[in-house]
C-alpha atoms as a PDB file:
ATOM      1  CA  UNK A   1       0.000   0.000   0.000  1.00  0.00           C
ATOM      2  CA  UNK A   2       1.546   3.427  -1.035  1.00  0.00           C
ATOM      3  CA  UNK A   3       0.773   6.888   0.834  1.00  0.00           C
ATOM      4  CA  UNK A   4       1.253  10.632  -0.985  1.00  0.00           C
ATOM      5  CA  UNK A   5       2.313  13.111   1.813  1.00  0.00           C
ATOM      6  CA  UNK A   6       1.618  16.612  -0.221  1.00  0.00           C
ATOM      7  CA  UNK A   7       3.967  19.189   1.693  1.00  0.00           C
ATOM      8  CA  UNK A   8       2.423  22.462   0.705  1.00  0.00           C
ATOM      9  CA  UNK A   9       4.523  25.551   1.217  1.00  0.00           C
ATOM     10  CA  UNK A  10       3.490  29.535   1.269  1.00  0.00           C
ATOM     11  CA  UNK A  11       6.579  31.701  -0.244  1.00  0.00           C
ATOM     12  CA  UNK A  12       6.002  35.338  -1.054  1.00  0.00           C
ATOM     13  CA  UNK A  13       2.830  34.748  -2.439  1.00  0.00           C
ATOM     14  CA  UNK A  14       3.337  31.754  -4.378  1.00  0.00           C
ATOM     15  CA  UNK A  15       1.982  27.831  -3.656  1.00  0.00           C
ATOM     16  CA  UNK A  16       4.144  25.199  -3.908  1.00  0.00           C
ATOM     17  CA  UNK A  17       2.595  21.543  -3.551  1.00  0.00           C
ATOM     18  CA  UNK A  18       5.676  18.696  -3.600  1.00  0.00           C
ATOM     19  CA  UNK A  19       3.815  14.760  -3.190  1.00  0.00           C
ATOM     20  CA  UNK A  20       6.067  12.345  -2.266  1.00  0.00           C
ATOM     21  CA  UNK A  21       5.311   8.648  -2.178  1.00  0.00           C
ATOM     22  CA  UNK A  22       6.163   5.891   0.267  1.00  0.00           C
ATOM     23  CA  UNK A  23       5.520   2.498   0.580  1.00  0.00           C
ATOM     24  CA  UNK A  24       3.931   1.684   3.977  1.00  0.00           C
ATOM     25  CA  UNK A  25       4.997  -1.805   3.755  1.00  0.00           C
ATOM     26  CA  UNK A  26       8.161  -1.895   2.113  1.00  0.00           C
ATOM     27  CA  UNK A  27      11.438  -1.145   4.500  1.00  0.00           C
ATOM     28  CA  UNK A  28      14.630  -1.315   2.323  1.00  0.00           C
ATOM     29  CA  UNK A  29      16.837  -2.591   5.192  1.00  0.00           C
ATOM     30  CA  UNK A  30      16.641  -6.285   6.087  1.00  0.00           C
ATOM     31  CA  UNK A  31      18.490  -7.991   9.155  1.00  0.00           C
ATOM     32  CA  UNK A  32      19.119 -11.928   8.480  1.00  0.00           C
ATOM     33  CA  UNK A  33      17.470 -13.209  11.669  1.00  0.00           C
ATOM     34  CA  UNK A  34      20.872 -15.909  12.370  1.00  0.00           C
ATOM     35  CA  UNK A  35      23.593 -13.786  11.435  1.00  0.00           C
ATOM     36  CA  UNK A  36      22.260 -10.265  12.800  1.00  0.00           C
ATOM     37  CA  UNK A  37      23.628  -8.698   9.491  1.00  0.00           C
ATOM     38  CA  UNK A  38      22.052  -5.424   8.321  1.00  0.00           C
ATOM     39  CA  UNK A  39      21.885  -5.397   4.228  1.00  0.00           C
ATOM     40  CA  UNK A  40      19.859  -3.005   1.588  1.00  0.00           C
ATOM     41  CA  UNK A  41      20.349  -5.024  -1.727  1.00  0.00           C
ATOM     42  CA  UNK A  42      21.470  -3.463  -4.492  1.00  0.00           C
ATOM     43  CA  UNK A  43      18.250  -4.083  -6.601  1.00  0.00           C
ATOM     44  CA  UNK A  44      15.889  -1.894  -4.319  1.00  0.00           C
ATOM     45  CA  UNK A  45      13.412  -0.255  -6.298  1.00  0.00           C
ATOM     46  CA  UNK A  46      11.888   2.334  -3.681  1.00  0.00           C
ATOM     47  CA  UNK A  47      12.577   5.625  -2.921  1.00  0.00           C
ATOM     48  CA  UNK A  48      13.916   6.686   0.671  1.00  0.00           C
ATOM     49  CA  UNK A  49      15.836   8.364   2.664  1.00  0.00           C
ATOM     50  CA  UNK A  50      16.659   7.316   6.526  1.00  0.00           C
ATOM     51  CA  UNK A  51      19.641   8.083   8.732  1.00  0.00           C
ATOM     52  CA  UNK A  52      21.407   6.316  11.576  1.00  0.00           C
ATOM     53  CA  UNK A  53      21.753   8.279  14.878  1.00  0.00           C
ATOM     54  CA  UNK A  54      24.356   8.892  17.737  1.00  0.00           C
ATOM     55  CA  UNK A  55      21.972   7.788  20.105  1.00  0.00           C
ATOM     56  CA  UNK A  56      18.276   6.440  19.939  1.00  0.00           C
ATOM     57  CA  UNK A  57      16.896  10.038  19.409  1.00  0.00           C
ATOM     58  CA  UNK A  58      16.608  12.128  15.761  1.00  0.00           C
ATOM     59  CA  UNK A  59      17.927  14.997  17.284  1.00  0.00           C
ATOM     60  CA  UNK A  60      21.052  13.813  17.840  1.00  0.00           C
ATOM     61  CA  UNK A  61      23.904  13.434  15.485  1.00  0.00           C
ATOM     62  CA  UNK A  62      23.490  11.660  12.165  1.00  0.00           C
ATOM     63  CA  UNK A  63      25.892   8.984  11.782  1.00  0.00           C
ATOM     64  CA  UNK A  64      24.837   7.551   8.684  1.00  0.00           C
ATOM     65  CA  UNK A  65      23.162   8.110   5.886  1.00  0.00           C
ATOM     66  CA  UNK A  66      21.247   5.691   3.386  1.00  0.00           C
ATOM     67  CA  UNK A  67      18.948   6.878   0.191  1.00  0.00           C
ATOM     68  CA  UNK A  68      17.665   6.288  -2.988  1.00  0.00           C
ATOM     69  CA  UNK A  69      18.801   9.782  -3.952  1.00  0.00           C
ATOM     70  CA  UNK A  70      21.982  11.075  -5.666  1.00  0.00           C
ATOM     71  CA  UNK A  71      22.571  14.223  -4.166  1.00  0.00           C
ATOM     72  CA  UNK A  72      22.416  13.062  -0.715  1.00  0.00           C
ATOM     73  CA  UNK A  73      24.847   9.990  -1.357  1.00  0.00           C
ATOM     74  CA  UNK A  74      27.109  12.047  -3.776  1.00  0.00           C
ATOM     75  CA  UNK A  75      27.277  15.321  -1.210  1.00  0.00           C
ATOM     76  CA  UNK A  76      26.908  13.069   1.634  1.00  0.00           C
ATOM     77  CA  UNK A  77      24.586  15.954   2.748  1.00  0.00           C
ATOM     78  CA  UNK A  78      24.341  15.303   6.666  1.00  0.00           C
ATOM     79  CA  UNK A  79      28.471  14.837   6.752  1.00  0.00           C
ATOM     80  CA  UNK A  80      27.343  11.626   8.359  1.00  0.00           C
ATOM     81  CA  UNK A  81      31.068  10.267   9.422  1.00  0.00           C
ATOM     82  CA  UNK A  82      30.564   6.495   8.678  1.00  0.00           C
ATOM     83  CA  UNK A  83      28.768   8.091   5.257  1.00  0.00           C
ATOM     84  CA  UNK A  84      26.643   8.246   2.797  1.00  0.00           C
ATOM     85  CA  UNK A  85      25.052   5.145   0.732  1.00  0.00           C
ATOM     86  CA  UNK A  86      22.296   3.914  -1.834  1.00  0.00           C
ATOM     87  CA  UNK A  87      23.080   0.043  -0.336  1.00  0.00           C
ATOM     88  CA  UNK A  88      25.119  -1.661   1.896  1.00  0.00           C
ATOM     89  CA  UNK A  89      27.473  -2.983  -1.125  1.00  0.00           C
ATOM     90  CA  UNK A  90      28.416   1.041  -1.740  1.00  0.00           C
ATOM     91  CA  UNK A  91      30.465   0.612   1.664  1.00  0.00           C
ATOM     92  CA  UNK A  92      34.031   0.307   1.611  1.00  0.00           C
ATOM     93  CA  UNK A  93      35.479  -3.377   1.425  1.00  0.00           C
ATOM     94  CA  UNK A  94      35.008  -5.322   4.461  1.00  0.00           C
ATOM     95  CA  UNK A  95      32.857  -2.637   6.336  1.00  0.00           C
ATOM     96  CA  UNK A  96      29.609  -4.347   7.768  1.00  0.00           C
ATOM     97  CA  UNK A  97      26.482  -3.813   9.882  1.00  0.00           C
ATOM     98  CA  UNK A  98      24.878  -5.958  12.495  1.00  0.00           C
ATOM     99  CA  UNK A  99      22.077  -5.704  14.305  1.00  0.00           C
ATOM    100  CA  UNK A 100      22.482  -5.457  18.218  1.00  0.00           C
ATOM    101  CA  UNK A 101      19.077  -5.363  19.435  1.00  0.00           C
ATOM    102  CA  UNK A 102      15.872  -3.103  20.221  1.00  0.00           C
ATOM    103  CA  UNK A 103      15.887   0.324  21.901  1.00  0.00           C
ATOM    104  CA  UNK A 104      12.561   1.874  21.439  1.00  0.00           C
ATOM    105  CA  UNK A 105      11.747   2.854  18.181  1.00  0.00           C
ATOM    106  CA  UNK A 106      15.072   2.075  17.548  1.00  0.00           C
ATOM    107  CA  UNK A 107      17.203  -0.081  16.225  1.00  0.00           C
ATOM    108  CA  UNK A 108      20.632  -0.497  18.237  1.00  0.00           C
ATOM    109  CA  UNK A 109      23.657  -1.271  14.920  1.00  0.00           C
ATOM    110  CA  UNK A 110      27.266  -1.838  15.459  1.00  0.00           C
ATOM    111  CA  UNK A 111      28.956  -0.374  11.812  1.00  0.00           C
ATOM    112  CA  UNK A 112      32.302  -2.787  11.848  1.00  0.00           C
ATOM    113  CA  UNK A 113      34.869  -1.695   9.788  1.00  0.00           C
ATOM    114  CA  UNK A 114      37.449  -3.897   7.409  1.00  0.00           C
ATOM    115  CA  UNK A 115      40.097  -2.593  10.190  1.00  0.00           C
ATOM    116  CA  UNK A 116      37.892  -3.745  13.005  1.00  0.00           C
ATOM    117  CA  UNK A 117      37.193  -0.475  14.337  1.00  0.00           C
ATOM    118  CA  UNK A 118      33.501  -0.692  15.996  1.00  0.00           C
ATOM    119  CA  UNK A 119      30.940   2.385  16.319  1.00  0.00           C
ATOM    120  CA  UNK A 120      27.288   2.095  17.812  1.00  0.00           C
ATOM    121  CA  UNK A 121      24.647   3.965  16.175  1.00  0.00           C
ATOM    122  CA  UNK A 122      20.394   3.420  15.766  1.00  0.00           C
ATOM    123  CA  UNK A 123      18.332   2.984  12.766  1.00  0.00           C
ATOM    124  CA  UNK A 124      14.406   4.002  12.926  1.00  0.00           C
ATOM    125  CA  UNK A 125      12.909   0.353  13.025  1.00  0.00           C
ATOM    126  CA  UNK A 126      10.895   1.602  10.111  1.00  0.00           C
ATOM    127  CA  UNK A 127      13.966   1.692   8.313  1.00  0.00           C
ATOM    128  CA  UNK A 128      14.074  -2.215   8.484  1.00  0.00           C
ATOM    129  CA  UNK A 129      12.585  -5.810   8.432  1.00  0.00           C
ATOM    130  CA  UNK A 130      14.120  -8.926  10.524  1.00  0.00           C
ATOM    131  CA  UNK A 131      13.355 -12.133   8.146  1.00  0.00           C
END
């Protein structure tokens, strides 16, 4: 099932209307239930846009960044540290992300670098499925 949000601003006089449409059901992340491993395939179809956090709370600190769009991978708009992706193959060779367990609405994800080097940060749980 898809929903249009219409955003609908006032400037100077002048309407502008933007729809953008989501998939209610569809989460681009999946975590494999044995191995705890956090992927977005390649071959995703859907538009979005989601960040990870410092800590289980949107206004913190955007760690990282994962979208459908090219500006926001390209500029890495947020200057999200661990970066800016359309999947979880775009990430450097050997990086990987597992799931940790649930806090909240939230997601807790341990980003594990090719080098080892650990860093904790939370995904929306709308951002993902666990099959």
């Amino acid at each position: 099932m898809k929903k249009t949000i219409l955003f609908i601003l006032f400037l100077a006089g002048y309407t502008i209307v933007h729809a953008q449409t989501a998939s209610a059901s569809q989460s681009p992340g999946k975590v494999d239930k044995k191995t705890k491993e956090f992927i977005i395939p390649s071959d995703t179809k859907a538009e979005f846009r989601f960040y990870g956090y410092q800590f289980p709370n949107e206004s913190t600190k955007k760690m990282i960044c994962f979208s459908s769009n090219r500006y926001d991978v390209g500029a890495n708009i947020a200057n999200c540290p661990l970066g800016s992706y359309f999947n979880t193959g775009g990430m450097k060779e050997g990086d990987r992300i597992f799931y940790l367990g649930k806090v909240g609405n939230y997601g807790k994800m341990t980003y594990t670098s090719g080098a080892g080097k650990k860093t904790i940060f939370y995904l929306p749980k709308t951002a993902f499925t666990i099959k």
